[in-house]
N, C-alpha and C. Protein backbone atom coordinates (compact mmCIF):
# COMPACT_ATOMS: atom_id res chain seq x y z
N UNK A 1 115.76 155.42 303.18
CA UNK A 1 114.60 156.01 303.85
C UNK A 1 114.36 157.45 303.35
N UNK A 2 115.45 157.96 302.82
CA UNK A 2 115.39 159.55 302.52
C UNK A 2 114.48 159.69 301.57
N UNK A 3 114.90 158.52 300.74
CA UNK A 3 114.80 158.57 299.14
C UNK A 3 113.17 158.35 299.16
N UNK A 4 112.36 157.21 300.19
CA UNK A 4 111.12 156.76 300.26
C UNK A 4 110.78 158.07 300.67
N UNK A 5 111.01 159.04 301.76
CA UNK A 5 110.47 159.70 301.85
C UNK A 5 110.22 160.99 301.17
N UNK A 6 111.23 161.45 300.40
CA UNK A 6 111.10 162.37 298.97
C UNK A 6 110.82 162.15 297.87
N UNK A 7 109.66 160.71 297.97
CA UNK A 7 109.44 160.21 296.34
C UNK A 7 108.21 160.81 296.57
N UNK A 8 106.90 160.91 297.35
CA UNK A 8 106.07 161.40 297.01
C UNK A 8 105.46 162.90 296.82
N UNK A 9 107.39 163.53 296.87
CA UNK A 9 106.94 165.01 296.65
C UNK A 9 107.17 165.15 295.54
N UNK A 10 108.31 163.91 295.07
CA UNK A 10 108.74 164.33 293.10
C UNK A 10 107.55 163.40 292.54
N UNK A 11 106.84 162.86 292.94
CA UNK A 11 105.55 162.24 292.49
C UNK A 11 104.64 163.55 292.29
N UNK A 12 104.36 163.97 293.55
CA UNK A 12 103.61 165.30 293.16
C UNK A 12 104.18 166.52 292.18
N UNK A 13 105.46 166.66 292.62
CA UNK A 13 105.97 167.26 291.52
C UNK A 13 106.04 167.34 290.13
N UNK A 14 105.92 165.76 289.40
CA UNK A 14 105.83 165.24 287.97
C UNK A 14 104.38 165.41 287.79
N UNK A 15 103.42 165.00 288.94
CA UNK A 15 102.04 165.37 287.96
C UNK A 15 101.78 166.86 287.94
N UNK A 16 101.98 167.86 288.86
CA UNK A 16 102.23 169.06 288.62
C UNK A 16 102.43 169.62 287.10
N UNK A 17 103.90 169.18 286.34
CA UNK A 17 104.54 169.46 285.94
C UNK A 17 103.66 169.14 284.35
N UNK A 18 103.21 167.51 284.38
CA UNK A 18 102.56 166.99 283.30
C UNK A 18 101.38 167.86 283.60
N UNK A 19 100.61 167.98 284.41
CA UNK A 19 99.23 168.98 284.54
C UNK A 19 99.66 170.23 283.60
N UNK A 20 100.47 170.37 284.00
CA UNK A 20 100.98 172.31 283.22
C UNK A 20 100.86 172.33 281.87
N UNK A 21 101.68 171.13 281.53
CA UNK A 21 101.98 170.81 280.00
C UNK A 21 100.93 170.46 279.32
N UNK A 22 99.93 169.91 280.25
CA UNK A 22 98.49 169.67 279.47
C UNK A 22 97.86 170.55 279.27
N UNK A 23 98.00 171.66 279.83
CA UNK A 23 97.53 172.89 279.88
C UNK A 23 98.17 173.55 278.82
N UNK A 24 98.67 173.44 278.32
CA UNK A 24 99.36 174.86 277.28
C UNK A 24 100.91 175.51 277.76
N UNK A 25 101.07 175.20 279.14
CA UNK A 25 101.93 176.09 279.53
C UNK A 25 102.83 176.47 278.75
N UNK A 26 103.62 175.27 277.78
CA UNK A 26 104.57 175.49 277.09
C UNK A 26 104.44 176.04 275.94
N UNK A 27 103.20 176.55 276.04
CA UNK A 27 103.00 176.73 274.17
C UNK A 27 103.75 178.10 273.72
N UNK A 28 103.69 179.19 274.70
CA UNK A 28 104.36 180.20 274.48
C UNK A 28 105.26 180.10 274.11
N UNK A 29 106.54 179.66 274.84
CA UNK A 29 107.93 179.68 274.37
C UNK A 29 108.14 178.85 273.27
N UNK A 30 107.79 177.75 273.07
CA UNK A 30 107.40 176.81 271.60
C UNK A 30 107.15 177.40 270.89
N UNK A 31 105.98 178.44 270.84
CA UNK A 31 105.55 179.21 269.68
C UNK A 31 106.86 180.25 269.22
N UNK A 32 107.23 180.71 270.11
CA UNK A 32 108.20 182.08 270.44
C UNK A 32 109.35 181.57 269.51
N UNK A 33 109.91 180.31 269.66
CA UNK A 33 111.16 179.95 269.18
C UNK A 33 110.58 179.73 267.56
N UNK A 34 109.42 179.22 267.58
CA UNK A 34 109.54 179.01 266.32
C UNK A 34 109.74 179.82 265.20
N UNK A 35 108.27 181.23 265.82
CA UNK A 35 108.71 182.36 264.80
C UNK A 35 110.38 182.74 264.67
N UNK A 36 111.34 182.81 265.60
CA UNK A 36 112.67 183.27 265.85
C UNK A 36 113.26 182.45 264.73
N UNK A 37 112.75 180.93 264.56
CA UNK A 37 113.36 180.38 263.62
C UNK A 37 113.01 180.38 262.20
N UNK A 38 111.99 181.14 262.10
CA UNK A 38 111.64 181.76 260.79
C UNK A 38 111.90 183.33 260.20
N UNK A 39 112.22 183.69 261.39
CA UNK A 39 113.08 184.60 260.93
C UNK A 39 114.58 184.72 260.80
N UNK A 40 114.85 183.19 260.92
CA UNK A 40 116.25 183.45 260.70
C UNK A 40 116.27 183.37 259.36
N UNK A 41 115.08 182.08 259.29
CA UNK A 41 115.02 181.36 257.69
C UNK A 41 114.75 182.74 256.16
N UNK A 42 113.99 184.07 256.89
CA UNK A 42 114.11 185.77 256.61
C UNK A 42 115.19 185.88 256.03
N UNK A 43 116.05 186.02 257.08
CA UNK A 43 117.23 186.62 256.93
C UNK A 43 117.96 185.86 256.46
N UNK A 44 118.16 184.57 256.14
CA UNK A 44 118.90 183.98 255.35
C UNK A 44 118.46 184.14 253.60
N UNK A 45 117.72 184.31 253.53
CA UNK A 45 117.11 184.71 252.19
C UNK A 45 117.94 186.07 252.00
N UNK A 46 117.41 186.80 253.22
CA UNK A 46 118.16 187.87 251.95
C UNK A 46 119.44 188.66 251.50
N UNK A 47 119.87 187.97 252.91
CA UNK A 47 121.66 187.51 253.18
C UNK A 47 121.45 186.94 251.85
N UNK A 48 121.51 185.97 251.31
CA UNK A 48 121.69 185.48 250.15
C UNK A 48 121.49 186.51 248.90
N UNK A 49 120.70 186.81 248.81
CA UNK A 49 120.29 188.21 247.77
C UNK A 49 121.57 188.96 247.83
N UNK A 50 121.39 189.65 248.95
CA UNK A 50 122.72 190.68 249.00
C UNK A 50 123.82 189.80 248.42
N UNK A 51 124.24 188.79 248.92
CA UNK A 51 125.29 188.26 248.73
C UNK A 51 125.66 188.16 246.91
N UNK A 52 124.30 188.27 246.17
CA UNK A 52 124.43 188.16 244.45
C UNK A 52 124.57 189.76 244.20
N UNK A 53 124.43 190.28 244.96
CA UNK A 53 123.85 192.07 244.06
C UNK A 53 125.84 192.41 243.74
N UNK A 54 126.13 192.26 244.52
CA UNK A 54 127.73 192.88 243.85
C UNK A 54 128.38 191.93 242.27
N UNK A 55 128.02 190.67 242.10
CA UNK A 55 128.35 190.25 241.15
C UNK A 55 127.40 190.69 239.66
N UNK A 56 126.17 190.48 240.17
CA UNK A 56 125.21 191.02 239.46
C UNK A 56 125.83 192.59 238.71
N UNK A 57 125.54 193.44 239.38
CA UNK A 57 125.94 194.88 239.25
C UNK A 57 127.46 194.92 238.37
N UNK A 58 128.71 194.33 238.91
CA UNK A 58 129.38 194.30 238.01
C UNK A 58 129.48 193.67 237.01
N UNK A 59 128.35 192.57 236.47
CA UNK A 59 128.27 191.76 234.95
C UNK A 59 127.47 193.32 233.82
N UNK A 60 126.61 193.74 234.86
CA UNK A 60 125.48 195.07 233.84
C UNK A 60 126.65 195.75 233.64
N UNK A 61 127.20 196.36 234.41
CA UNK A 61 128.20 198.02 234.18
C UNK A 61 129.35 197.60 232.94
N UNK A 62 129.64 196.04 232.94
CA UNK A 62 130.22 196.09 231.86
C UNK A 62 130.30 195.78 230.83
N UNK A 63 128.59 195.85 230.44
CA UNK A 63 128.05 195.67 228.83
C UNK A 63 126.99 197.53 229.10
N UNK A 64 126.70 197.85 230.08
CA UNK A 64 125.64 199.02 230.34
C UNK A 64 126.49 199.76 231.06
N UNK A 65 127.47 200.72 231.08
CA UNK A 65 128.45 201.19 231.70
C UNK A 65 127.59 202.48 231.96
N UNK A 66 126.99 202.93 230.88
CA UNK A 66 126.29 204.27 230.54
C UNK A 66 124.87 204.54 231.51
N UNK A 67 124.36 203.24 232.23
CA UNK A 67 123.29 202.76 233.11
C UNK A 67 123.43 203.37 234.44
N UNK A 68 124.58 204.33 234.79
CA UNK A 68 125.21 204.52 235.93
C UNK A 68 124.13 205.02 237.07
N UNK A 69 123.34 205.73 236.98
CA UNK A 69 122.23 205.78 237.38
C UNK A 69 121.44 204.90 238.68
N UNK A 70 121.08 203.66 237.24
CA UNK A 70 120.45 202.57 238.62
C UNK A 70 121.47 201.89 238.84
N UNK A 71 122.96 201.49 238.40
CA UNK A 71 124.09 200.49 238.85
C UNK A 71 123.94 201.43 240.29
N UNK A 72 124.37 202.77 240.23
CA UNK A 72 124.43 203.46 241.99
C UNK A 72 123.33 203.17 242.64
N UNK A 73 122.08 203.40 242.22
CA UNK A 73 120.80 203.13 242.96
C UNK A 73 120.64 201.86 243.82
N UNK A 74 121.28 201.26 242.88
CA UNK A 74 121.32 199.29 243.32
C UNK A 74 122.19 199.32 244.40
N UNK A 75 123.49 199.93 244.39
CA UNK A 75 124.96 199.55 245.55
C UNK A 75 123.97 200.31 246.66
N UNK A 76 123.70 201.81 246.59
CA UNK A 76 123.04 202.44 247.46
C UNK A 76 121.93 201.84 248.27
N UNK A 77 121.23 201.13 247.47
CA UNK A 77 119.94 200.48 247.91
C UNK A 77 120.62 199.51 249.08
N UNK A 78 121.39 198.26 248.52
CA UNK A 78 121.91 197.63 248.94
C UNK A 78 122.54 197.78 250.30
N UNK A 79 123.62 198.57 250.39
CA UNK A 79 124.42 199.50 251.26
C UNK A 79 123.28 199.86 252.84
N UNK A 80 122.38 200.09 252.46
CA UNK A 80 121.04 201.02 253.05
C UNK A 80 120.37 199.80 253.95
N UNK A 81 120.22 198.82 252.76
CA UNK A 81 119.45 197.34 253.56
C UNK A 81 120.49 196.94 254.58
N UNK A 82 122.23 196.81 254.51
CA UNK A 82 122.79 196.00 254.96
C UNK A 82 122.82 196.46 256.41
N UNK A 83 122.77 197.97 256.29
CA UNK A 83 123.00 198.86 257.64
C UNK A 83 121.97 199.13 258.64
N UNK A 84 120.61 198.40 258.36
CA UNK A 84 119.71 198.47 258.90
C UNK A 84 120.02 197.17 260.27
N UNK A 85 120.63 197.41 261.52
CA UNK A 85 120.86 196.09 262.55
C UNK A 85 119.74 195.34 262.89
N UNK A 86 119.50 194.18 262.68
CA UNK A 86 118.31 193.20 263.26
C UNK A 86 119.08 192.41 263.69
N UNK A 87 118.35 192.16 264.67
CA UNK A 87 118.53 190.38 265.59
C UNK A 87 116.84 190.25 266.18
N UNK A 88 116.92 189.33 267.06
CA UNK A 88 116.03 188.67 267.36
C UNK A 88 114.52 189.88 268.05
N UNK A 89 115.10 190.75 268.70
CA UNK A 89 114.52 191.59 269.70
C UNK A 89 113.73 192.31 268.11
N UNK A 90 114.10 192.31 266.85
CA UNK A 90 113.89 193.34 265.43
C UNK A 90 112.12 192.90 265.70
N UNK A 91 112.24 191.69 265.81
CA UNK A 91 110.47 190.69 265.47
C UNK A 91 109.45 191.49 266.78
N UNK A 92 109.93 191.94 267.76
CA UNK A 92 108.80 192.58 268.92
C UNK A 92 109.11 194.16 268.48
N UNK A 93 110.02 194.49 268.08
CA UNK A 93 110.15 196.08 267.83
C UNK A 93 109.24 196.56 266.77
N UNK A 94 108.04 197.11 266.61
CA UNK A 94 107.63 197.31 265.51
C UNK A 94 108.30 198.40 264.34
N UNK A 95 108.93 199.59 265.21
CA UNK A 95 109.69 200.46 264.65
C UNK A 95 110.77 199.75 263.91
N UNK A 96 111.71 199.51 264.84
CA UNK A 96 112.71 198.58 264.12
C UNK A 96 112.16 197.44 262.56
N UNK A 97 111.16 196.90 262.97
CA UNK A 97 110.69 196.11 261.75
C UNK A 97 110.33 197.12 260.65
N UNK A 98 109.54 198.02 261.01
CA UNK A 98 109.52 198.63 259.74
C UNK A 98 110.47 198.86 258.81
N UNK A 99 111.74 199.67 259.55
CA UNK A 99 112.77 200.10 258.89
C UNK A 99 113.22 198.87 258.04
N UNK A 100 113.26 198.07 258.58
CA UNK A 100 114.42 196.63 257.54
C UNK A 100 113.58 196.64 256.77
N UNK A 101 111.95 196.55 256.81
CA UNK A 101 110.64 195.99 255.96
C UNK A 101 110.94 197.14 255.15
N UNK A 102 110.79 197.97 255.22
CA UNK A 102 111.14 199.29 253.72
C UNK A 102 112.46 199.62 253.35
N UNK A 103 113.60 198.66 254.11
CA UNK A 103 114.89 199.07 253.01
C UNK A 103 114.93 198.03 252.44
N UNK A 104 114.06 196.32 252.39
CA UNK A 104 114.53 195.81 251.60
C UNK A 104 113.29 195.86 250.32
N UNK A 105 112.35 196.20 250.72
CA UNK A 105 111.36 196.73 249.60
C UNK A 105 112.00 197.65 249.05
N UNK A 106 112.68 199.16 249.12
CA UNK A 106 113.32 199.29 248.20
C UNK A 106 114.37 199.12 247.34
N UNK A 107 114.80 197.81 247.83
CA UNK A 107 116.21 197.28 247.32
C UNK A 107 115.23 196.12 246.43
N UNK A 108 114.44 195.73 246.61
CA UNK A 108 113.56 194.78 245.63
C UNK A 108 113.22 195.61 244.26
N UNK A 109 112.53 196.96 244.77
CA UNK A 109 112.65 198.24 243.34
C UNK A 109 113.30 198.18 242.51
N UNK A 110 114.63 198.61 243.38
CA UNK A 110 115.82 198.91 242.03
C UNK A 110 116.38 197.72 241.62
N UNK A 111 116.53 196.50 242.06
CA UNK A 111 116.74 195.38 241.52
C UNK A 111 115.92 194.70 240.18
N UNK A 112 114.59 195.66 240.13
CA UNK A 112 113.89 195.03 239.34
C UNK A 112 113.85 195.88 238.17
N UNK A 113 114.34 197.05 237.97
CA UNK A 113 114.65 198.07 237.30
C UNK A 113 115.91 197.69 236.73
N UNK A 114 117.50 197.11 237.44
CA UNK A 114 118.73 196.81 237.20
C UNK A 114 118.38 195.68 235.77
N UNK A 115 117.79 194.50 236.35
CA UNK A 115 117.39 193.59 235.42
C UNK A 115 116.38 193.94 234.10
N UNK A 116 115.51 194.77 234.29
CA UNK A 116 114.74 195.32 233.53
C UNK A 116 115.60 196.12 232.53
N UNK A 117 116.87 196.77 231.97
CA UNK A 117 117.76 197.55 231.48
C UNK A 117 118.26 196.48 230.65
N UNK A 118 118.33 195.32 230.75
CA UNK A 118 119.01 194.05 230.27
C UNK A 118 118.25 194.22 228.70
N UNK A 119 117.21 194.16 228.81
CA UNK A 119 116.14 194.23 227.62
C UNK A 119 116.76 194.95 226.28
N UNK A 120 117.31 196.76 227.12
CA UNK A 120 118.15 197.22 225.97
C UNK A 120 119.56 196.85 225.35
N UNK A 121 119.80 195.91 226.12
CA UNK A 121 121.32 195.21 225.72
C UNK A 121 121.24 194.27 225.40
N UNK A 122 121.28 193.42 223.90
CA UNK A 122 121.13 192.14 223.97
C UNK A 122 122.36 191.25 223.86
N UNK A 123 123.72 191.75 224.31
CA UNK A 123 124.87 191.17 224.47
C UNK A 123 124.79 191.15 225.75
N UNK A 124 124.31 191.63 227.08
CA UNK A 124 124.15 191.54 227.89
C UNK A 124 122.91 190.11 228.44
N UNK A 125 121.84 190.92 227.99
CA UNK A 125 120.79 189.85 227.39
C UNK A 125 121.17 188.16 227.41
N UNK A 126 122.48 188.32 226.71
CA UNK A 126 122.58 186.82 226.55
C UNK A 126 124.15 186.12 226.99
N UNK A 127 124.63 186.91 227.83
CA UNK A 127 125.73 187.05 228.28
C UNK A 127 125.35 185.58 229.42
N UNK A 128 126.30 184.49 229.60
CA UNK A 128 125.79 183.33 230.31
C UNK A 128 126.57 183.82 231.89
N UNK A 129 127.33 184.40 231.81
CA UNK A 129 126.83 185.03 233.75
C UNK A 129 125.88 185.67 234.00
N UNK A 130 125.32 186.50 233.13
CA UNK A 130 124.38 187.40 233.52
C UNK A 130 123.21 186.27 234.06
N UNK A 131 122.65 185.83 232.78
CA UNK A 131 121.44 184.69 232.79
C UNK A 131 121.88 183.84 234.24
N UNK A 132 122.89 183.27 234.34
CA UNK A 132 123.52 182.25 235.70
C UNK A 132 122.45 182.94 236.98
N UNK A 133 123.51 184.65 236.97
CA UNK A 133 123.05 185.64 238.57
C UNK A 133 121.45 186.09 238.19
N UNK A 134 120.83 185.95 237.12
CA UNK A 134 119.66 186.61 236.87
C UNK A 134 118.58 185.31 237.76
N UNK A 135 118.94 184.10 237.12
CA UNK A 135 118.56 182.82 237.28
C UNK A 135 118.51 182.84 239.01
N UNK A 136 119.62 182.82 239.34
CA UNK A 136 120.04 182.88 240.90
C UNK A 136 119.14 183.66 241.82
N UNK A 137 119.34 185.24 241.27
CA UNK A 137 118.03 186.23 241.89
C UNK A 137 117.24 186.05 241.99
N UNK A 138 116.60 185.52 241.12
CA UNK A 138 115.15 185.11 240.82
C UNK A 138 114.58 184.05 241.90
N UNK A 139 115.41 182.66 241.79
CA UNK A 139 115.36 182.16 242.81
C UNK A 139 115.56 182.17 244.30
N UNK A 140 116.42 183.37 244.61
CA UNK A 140 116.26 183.70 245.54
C UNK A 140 115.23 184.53 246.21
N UNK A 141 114.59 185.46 245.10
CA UNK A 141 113.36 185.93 245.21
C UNK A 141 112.13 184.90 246.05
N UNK A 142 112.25 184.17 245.33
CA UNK A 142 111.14 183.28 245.43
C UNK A 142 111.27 182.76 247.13
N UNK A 143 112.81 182.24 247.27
CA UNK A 143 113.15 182.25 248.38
C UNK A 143 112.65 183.00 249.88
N UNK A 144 112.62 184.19 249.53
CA UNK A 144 112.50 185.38 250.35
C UNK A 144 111.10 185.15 250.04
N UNK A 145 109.84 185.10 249.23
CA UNK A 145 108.36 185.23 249.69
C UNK A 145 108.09 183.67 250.41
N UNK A 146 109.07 182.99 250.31
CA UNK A 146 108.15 181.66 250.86
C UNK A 146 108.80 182.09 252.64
N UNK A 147 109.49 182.42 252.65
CA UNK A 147 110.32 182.63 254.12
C UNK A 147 109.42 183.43 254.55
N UNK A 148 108.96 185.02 254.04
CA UNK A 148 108.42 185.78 254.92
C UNK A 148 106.79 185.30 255.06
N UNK A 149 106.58 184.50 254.27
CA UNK A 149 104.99 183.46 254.34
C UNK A 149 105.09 182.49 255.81
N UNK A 150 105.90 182.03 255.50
CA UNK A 150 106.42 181.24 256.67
C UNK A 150 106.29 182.01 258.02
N UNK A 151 107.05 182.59 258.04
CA UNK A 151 107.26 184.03 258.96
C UNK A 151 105.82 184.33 259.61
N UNK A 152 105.17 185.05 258.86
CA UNK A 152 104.33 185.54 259.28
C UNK A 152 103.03 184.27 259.90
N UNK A 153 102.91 183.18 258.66
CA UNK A 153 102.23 181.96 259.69
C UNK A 153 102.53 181.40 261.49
N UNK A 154 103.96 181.78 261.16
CA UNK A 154 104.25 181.43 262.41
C UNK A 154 104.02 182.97 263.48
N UNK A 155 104.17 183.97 263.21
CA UNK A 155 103.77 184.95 263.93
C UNK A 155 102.16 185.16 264.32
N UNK A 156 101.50 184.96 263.24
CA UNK A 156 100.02 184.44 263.57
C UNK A 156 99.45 183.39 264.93
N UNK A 157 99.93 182.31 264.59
CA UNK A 157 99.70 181.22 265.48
C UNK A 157 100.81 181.85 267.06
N UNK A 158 101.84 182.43 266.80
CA UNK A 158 102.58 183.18 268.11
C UNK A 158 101.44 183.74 268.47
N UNK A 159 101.12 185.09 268.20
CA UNK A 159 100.07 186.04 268.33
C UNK A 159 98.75 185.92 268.93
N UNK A 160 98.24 185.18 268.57
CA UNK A 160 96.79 184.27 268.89
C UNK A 160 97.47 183.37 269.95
N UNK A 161 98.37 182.67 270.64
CA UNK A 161 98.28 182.07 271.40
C UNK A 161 98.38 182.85 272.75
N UNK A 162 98.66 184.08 272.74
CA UNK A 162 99.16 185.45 273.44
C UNK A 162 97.71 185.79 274.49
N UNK A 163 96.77 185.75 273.13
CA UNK A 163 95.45 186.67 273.61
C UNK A 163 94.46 186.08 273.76
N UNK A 164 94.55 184.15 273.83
CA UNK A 164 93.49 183.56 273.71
C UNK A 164 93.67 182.87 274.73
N UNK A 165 92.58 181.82 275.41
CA UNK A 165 92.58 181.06 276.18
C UNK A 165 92.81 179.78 275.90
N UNK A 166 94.37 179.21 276.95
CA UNK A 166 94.52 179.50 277.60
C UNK A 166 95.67 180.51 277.54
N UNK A 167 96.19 180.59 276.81
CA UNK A 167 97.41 181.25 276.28
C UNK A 167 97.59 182.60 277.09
N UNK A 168 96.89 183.24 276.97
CA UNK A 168 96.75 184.80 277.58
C UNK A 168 96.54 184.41 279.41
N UNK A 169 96.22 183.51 279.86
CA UNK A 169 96.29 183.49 281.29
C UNK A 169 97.57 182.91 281.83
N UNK A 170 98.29 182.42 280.79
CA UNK A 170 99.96 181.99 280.93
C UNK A 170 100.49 183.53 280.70
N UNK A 171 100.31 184.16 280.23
CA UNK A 171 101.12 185.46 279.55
C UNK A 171 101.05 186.23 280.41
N UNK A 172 99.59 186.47 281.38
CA UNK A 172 99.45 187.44 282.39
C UNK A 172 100.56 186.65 283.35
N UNK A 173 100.57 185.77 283.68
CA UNK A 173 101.63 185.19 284.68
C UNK A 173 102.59 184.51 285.11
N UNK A 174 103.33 183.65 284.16
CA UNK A 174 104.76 183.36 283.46
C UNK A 174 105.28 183.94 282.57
N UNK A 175 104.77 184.40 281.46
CA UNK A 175 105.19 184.97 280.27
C UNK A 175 105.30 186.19 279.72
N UNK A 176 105.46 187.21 281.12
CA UNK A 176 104.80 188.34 280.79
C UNK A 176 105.31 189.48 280.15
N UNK A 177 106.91 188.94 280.27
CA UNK A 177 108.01 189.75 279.06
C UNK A 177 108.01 189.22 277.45
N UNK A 178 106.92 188.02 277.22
CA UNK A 178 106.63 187.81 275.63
C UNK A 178 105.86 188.76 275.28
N UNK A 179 106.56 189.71 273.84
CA UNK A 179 105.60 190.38 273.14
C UNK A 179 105.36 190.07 271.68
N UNK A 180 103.90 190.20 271.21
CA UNK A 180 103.75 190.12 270.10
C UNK A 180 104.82 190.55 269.14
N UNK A 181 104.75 189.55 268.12
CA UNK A 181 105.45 189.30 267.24
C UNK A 181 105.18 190.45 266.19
N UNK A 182 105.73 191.18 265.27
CA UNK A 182 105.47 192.27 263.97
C UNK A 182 106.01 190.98 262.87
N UNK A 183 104.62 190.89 262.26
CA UNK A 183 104.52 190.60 261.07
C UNK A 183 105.00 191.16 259.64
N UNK A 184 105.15 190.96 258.67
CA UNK A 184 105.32 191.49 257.88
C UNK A 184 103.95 192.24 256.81
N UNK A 185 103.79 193.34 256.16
CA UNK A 185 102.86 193.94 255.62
C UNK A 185 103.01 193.05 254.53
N UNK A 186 101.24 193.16 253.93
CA UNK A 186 101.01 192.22 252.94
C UNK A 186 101.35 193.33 251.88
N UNK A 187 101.99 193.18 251.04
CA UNK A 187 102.93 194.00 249.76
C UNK A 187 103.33 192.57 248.78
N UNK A 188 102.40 192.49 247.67
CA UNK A 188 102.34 191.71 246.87
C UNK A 188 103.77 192.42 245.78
N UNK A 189 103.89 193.82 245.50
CA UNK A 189 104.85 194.22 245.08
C UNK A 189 106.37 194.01 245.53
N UNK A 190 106.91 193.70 246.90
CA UNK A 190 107.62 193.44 247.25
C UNK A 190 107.86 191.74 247.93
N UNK A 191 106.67 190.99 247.46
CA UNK A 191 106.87 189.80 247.61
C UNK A 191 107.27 188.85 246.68
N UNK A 192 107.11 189.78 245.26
CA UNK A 192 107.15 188.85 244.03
C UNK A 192 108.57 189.46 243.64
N UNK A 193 109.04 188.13 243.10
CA UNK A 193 110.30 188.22 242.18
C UNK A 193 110.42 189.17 241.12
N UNK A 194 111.07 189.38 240.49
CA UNK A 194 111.59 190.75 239.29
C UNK A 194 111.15 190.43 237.99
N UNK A 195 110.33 190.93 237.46
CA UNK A 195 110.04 190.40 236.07
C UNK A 195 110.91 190.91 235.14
N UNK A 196 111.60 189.75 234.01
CA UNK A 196 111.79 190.62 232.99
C UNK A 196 111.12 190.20 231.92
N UNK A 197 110.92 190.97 231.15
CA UNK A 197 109.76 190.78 229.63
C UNK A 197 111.28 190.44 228.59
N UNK A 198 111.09 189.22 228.12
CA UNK A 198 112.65 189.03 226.92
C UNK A 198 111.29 188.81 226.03
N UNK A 199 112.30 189.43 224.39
CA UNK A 199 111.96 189.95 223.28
C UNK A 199 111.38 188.74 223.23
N UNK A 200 110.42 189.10 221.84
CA UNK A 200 109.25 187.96 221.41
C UNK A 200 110.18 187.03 220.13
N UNK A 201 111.24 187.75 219.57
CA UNK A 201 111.92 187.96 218.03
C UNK A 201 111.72 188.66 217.36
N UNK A 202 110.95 189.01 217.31
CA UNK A 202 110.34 190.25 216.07
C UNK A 202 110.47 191.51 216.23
N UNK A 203 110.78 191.98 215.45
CA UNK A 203 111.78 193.67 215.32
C UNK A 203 110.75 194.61 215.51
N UNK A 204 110.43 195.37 216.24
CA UNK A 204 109.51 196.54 216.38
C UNK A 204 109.33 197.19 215.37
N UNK A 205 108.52 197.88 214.41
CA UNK A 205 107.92 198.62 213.28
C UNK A 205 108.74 200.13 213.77
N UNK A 206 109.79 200.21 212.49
CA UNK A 206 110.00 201.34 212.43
C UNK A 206 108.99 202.41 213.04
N UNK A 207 109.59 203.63 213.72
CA UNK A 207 108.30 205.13 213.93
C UNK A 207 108.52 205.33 212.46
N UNK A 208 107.28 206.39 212.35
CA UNK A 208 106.91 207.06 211.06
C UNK A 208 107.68 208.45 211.56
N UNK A 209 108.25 208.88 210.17
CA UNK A 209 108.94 209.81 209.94
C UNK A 209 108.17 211.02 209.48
N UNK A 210 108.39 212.47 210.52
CA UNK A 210 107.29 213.43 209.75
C UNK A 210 107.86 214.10 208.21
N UNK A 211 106.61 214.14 207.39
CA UNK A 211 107.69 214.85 206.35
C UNK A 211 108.13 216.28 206.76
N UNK A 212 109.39 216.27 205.57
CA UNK A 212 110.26 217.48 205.89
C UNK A 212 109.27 219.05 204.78
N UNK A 213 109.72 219.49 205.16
CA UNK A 213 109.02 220.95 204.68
C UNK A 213 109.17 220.65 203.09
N UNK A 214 108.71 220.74 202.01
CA UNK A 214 108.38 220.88 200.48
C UNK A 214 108.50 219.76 199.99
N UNK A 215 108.53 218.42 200.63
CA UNK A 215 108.01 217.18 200.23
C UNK A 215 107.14 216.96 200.27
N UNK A 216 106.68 216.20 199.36
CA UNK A 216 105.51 215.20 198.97
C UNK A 216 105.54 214.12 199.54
N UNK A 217 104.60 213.53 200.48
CA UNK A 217 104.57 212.37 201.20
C UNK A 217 104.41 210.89 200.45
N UNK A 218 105.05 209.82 200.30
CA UNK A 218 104.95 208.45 199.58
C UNK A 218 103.86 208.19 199.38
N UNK A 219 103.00 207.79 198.06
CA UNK A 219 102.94 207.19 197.76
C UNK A 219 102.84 205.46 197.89
């Protein structure tokens, strides 16, 4: 008898519940997790990066020892990105986002400068670890623009579900500790992988030599 008589409040209760869901209710936190899970898919990218720059760095220093310069620039850079703390709360902080967003743009810089030095070494050049971690970077590059693409699609569709209807009348009143998501800045320079320019074969044309004082120039 209990049971007959508390079925038609979990009756009302379930269409309640399905009413809500038809409504959007859930879309917030759905949306919410998803960006979270694209930014992990972020940070696994460049966890990975970091994870090549120390092998990298020591294959250059020991054909380019004399490079010392950007080999420090690179550990430094590196060092700089790792110490920047993110977790989840990084994606509503806009301050906080910036900072990670410009230490790993400049760790994308000098990485592309490190590899770019290769050009003057061609024992380095053709050294098969180098090519292996160059190969690797690269792909991980690529890695890191499809993630923060990702990223930011999903922060979009977060964002817009925030301020639109019905989305924004859930936010004024279940959801009201969700905050917009910080996107990433569109920086085509720090989205693209590292170019390096390898030789064509052909030997560059000697410079011309000025003549010396009481010579006669060739003929």
């Amino acid at each position: 008898m209990t049971i007959l008589k508390s079925l038609p409040k979990l009756v009302a209760a379930l269409a309640i519940a399905v009413g809500l869901a038809g409504c959007g209710v859930n879309n917030i936190p759905t949306k919410d997790q998803t960006v979270k899970a694209r930014w992990a898919d972020v940070q696994a990218a460049y966890q990975r990066r970091n994870d090549l720059i120390p092998n990298l760095v020591n294959t250059v220093a020991g054909y380019a020892a004399q490079e010392k310069s950007v080999l420090t620039q690179v550990t430094q850079a590196r060092a700089s990105a790792t110490r920047v703390s993110v977790d989840a709360s990084t994606i509503t902080d806009p301050a906080k986002f910036k900072q990670f967003e410009e230490a790993q743009n400049q760790l994308s810089g000098v990485l592309g400068r490190l590899l770019s030095i290769s050009e003057n070494y061609p024992d380095l050049k053709s050294n098969q670890n180098f090519l292996a971690l160059q190969s690797q970077l690269e792909g991980t590059e690529n890695r890191i623009e499809i993630a923060r693409r990702d990223y930011n699609s999903a922060v979009q569709d977060y964002n817009t579900e925030l301020v639109t209807v019905p989305g924004s009348l859930w936010a004024a009143t279940f959801y009201k500790s969700y905050k917009q998501a910080t996107p990433f800045s569109a920086s085509a320079a720090a989205q693209s992988a590292p170019v390096v320019h390898f030789d064509t074969g052909t030997a560059p044309a000697p410079a011309p030599q000025a003549a010396q004082p009481g010579t006669q120039p060739a003929k």
